[in-house]
C-alpha atoms as a PDB file:
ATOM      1  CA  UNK A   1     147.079  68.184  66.427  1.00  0.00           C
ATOM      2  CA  UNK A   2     144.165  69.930  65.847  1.00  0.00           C
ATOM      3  CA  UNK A   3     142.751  72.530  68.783  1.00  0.00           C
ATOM      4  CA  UNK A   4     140.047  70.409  71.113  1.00  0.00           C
ATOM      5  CA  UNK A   5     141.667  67.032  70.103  1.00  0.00           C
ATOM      6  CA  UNK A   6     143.450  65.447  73.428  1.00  0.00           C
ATOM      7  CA  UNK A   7     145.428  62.248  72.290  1.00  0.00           C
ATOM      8  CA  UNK A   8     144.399  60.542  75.882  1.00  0.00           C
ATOM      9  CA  UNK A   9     140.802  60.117  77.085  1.00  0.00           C
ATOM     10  CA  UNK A  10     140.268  61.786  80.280  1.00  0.00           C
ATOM     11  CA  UNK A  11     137.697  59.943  82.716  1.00  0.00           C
ATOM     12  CA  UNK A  12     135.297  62.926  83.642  1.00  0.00           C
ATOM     13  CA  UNK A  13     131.838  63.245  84.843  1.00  0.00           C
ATOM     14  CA  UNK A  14     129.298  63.872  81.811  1.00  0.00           C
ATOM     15  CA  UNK A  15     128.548  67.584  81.598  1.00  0.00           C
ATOM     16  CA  UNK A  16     126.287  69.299  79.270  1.00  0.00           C
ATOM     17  CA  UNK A  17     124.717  72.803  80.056  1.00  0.00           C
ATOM     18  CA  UNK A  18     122.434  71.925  77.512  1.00  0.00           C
ATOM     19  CA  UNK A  19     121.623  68.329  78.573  1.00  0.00           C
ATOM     20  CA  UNK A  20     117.592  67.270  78.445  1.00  0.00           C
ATOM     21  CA  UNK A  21     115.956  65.185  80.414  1.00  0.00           C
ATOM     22  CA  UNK A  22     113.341  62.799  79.404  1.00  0.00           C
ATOM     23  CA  UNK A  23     111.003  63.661  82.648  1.00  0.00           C
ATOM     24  CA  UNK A  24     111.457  67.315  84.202  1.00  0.00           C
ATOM     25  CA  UNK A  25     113.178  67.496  87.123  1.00  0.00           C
ATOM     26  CA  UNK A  26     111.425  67.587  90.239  1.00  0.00           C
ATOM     27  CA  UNK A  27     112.016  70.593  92.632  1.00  0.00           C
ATOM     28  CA  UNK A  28     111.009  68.452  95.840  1.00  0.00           C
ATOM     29  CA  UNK A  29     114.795  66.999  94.849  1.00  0.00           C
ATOM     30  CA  UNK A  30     116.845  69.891  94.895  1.00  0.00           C
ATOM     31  CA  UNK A  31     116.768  69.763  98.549  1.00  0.00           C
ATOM     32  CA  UNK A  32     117.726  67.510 101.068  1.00  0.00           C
ATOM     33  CA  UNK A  33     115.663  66.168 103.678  1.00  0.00           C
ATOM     34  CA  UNK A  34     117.286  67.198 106.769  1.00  0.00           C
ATOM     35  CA  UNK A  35     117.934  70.392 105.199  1.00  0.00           C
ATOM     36  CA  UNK A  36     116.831  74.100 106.640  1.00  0.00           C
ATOM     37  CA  UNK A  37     114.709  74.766 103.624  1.00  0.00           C
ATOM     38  CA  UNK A  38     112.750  70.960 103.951  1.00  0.00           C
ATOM     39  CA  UNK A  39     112.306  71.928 107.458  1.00  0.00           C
ATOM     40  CA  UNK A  40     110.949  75.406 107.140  1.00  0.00           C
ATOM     41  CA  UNK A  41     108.550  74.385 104.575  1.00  0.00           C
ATOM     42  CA  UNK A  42     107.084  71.268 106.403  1.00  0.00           C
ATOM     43  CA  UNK A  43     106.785  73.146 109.522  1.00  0.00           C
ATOM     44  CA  UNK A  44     105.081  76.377 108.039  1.00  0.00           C
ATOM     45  CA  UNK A  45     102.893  73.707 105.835  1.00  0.00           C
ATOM     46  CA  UNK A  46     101.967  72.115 109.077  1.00  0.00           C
ATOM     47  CA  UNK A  47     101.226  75.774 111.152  1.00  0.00           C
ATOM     48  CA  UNK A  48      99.190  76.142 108.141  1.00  0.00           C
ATOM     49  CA  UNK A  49      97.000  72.926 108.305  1.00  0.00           C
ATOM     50  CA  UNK A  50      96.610  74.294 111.929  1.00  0.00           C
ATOM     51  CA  UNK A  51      95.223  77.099 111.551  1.00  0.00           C
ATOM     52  CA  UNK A  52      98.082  79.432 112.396  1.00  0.00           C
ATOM     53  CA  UNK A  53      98.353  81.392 109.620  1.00  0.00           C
ATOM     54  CA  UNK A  54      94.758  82.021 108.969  1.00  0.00           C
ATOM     55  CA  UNK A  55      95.484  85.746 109.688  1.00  0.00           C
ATOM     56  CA  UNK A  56      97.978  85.979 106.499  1.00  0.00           C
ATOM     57  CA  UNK A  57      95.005  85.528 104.443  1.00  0.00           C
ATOM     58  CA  UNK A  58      93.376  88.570 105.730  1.00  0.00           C
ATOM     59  CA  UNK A  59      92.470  91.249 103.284  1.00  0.00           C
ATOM     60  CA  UNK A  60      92.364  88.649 100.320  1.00  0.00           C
ATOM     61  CA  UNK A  61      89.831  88.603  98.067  1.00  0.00           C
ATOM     62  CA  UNK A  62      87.336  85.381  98.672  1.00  0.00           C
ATOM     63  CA  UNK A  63      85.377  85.817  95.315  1.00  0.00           C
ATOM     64  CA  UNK A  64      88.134  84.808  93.004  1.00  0.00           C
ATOM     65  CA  UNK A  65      88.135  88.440  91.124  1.00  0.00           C
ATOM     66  CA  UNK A  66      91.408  90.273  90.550  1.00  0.00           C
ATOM     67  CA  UNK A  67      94.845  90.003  89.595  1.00  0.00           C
ATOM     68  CA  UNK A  68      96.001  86.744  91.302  1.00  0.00           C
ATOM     69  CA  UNK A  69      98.125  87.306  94.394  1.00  0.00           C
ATOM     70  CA  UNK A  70     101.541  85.021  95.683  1.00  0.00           C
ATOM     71  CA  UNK A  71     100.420  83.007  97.812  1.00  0.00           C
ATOM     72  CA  UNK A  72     100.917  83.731 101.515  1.00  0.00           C
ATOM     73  CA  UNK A  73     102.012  80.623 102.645  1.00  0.00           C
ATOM     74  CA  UNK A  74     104.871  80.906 100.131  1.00  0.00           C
ATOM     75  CA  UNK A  75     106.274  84.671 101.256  1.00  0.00           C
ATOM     76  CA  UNK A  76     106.279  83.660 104.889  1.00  0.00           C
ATOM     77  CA  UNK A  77     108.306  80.619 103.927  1.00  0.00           C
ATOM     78  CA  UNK A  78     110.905  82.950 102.066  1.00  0.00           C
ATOM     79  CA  UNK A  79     110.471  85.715 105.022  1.00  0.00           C
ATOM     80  CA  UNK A  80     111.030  82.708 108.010  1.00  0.00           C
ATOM     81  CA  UNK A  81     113.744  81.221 106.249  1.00  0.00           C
ATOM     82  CA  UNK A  82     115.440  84.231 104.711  1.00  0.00           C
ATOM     83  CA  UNK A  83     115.787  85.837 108.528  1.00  0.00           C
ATOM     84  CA  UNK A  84     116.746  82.230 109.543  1.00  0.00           C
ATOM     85  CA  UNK A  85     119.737  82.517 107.800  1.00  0.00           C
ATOM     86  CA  UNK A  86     120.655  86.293 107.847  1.00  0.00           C
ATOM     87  CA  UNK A  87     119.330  87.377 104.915  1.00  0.00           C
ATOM     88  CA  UNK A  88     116.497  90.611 105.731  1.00  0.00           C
ATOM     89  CA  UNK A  89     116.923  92.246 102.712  1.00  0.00           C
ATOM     90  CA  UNK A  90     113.858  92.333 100.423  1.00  0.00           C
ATOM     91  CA  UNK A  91     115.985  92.933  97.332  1.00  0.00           C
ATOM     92  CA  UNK A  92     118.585  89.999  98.419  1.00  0.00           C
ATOM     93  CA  UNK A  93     115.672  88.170  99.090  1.00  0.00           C
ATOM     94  CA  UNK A  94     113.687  88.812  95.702  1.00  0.00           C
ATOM     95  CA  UNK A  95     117.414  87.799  93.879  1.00  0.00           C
ATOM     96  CA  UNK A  96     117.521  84.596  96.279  1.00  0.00           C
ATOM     97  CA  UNK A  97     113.806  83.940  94.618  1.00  0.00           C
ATOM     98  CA  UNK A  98     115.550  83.410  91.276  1.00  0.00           C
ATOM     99  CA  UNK A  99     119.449  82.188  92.129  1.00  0.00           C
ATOM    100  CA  UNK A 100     118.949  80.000  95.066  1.00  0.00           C
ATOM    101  CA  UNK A 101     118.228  76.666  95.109  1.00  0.00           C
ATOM    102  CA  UNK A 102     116.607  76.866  98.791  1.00  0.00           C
ATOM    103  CA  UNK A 103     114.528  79.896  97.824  1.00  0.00           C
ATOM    104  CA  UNK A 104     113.530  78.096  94.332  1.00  0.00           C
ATOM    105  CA  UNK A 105     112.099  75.449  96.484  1.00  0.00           C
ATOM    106  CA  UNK A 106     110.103  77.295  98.551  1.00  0.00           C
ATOM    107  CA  UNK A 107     108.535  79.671  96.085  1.00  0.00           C
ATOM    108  CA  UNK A 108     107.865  76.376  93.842  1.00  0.00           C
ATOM    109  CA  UNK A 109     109.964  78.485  91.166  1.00  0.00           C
ATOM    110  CA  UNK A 110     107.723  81.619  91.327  1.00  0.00           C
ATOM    111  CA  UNK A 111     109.787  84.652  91.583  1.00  0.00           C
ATOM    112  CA  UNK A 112     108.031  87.565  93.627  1.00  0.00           C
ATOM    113  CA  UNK A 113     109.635  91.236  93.197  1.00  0.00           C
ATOM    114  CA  UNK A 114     110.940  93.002  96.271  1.00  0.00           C
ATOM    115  CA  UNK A 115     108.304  95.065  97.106  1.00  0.00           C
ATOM    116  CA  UNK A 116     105.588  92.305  96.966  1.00  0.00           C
ATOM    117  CA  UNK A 117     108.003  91.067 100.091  1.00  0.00           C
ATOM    118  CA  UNK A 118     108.916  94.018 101.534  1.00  0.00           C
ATOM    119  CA  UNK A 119     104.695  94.771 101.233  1.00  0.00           C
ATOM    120  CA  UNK A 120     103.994  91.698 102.684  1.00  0.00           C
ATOM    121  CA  UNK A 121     106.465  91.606 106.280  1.00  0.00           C
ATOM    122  CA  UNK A 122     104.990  95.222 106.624  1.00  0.00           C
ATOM    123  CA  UNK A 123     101.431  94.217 106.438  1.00  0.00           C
ATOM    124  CA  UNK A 124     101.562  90.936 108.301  1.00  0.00           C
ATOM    125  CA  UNK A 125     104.555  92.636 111.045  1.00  0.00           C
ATOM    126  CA  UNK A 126     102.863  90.831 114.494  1.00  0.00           C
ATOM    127  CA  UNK A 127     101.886  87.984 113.061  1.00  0.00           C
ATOM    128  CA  UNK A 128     104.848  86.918 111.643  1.00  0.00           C
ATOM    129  CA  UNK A 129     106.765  88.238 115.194  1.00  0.00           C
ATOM    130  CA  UNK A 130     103.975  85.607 116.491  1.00  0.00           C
ATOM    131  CA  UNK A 131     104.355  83.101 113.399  1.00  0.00           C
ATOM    132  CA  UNK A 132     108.342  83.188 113.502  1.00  0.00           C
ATOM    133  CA  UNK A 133     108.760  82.578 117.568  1.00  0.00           C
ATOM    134  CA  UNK A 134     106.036  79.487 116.654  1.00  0.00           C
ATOM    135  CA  UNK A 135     108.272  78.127 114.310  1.00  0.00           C
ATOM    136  CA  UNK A 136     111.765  78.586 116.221  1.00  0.00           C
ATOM    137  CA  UNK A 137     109.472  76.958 119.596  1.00  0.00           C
ATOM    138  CA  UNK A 138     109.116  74.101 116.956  1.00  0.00           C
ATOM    139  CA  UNK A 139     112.718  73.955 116.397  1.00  0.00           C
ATOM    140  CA  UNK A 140     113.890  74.232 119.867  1.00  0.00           C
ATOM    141  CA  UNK A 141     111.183  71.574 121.132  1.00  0.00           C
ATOM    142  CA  UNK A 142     112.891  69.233 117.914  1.00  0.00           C
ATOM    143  CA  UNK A 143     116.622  69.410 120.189  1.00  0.00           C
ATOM    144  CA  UNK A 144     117.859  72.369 117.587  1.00  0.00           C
ATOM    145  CA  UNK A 145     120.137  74.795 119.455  1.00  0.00           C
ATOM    146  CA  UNK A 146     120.264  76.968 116.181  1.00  0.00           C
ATOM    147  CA  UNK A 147     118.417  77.396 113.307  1.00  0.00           C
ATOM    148  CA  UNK A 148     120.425  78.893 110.419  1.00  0.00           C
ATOM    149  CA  UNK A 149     121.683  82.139 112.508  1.00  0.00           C
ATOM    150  CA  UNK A 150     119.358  82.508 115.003  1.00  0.00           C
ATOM    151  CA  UNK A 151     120.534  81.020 118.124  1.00  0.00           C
ATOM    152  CA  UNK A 152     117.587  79.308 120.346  1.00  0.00           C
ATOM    153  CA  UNK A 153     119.119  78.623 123.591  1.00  0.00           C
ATOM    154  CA  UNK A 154     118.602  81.238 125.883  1.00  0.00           C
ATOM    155  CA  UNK A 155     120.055  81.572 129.144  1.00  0.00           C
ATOM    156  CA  UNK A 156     118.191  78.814 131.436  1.00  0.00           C
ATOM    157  CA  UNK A 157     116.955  79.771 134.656  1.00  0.00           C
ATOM    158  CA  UNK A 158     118.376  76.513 136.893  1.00  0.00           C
ATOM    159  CA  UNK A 159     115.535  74.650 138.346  1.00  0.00           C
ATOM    160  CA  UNK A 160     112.701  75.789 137.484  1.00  0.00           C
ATOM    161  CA  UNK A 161     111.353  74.475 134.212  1.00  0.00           C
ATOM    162  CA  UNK A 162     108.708  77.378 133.993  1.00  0.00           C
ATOM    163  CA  UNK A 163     111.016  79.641 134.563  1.00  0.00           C
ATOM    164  CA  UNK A 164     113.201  78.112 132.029  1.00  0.00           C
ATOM    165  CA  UNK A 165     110.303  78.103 129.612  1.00  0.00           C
ATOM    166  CA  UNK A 166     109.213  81.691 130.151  1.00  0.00           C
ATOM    167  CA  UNK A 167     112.707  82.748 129.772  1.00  0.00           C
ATOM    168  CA  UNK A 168     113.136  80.621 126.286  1.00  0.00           C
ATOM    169  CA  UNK A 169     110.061  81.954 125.039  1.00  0.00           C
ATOM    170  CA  UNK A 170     111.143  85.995 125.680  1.00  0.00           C
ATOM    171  CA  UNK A 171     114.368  84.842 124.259  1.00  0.00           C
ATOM    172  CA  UNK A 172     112.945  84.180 121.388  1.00  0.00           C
ATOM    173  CA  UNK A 173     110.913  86.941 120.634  1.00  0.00           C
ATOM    174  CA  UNK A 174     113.668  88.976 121.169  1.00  0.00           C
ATOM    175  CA  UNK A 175     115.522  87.517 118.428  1.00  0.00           C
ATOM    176  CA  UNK A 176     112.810  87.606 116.417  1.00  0.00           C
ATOM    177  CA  UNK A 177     112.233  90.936 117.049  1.00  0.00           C
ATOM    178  CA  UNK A 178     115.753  92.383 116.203  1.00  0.00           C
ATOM    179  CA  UNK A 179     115.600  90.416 112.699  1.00  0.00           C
ATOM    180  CA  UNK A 180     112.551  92.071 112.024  1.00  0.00           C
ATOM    181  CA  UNK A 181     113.495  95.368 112.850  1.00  0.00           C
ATOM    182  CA  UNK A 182     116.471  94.908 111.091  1.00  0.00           C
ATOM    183  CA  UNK A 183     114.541  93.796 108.273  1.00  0.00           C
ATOM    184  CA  UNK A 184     112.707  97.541 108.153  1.00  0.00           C
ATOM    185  CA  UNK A 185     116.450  99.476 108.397  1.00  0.00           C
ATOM    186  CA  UNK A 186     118.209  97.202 105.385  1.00  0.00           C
ATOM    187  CA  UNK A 187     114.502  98.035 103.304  1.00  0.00           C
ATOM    188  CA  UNK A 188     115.140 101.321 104.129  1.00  0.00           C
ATOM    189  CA  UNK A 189     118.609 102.203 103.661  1.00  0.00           C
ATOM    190  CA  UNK A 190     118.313 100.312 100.219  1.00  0.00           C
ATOM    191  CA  UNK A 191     115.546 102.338  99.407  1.00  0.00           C
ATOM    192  CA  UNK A 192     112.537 100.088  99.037  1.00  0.00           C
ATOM    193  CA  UNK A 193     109.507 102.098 100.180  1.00  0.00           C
ATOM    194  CA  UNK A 194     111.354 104.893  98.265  1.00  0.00           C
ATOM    195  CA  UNK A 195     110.690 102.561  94.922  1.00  0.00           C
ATOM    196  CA  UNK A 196     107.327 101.954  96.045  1.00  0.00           C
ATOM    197  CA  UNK A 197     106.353 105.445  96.699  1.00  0.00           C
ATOM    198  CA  UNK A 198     107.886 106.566  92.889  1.00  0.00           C
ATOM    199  CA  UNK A 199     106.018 103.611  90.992  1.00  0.00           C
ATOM    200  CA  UNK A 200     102.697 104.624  92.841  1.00  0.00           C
ATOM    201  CA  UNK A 201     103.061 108.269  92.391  1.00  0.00           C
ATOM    202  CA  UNK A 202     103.845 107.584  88.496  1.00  0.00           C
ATOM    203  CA  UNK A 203     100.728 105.316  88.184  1.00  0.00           C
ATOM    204  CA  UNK A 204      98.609 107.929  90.135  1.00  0.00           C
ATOM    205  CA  UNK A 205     100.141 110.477  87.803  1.00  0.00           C
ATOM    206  CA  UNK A 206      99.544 108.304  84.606  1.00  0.00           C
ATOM    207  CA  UNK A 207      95.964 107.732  85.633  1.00  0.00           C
ATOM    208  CA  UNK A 208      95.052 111.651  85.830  1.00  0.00           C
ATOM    209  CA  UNK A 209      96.515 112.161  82.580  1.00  0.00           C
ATOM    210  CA  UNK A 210      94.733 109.559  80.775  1.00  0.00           C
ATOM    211  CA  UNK A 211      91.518 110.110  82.341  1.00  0.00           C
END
């Protein structure tokens, strides 16, 4: 018998690595709809719409010159959901951008580096703290207890619902607060503003040579 040839037919699945499709595949269906990612990305779309993020797009260039930046919208999606679910580190993060479905989706298949991320929590630090404890009130007003990793039920102050509320809220930004912080150490012990100092002092360096 020659090698490959199986006397019986085995019933599998089709599979082909190399398999096209007539229509490309859309990335809205890689996801599910009651899925983390779906939720992140309709809520942060909707904060958006709002108004709330308004201060993201600080420091932007309105005239349509330059080298075109990711959009902010998309890097706090991958920032919110990335500390949702434990992951702080910008060079984790930057791989997630290319090898996870959830972090496909978000970035719409664009794949920014780890120091455009690491760049970007710096820059925007308070108002994603503010952004972040918006989105997790969202959650927590929705009946989630949990969102990814980040618990959302903090201890309840019995009966007295501004009390309770108060307390929620602080609870909140503590969490918040910790990922974020923790978010600087991992950046740091991996050495990412390390990277970002070398590649600026070589293209300050390359400049005064060539000019």
């Amino acid at each position: 018998m020659e090698l490959g040839v199986h006397v019986m037919a085995y019933k599998f699945l089709p599979y082909d690595e190399q398999q096209l499709y007539l229509l490309p595949a859309s990335i809205v269906e890689w996801v599910r709809d009651d899925s983390l990612a779906r939720f992140v990305g309709e809520t942060v779309d909707l904060l958006d719409r709002r108004g709330q993020l308004d201060g993201f797009y600080e420091g932007y260039r309105r005239d349509g010159w330059g080298h075109p930046a990711y959009h902010p919208r998309m890097l706090v999606k991958v920032l919110v959901y990335g500390h949702s679910v434990g992951v702080t580190s910008s060079r984790k993060l930057a791989a997630g951008c290319e090898n996870d479905v959830a972090l496909r989706y978000l970035t719409a298949n664009q794949q920014p580096d780890f120091r455009t991320i690491s760049d970007f929590r710096k820059d925007h630090l308070a108002a994603l703290e503010e952004l972040f404890v918006e989105v997790l009130g969202l959650c927590q007003e929705a009946g989630l207890v949990k969102v990814g990793r980040v618990a959302l039920d903090g201890r309840k102050v019995a009966g007295n619902a501004s009390l309770d509320q108060n307390q929620d809220e602080e609870w909140l930004r503590k969490e918040v607060a910790k990922l974020l912080a923790q978010a600087e150490r991992v950046d740091t012990e991996e050495g990412v503003h390390q990277s970002t100092f070398l590649i600026f002092a070589r293209s300050s360096t390359w400049g005064s040579l060539s000019s």
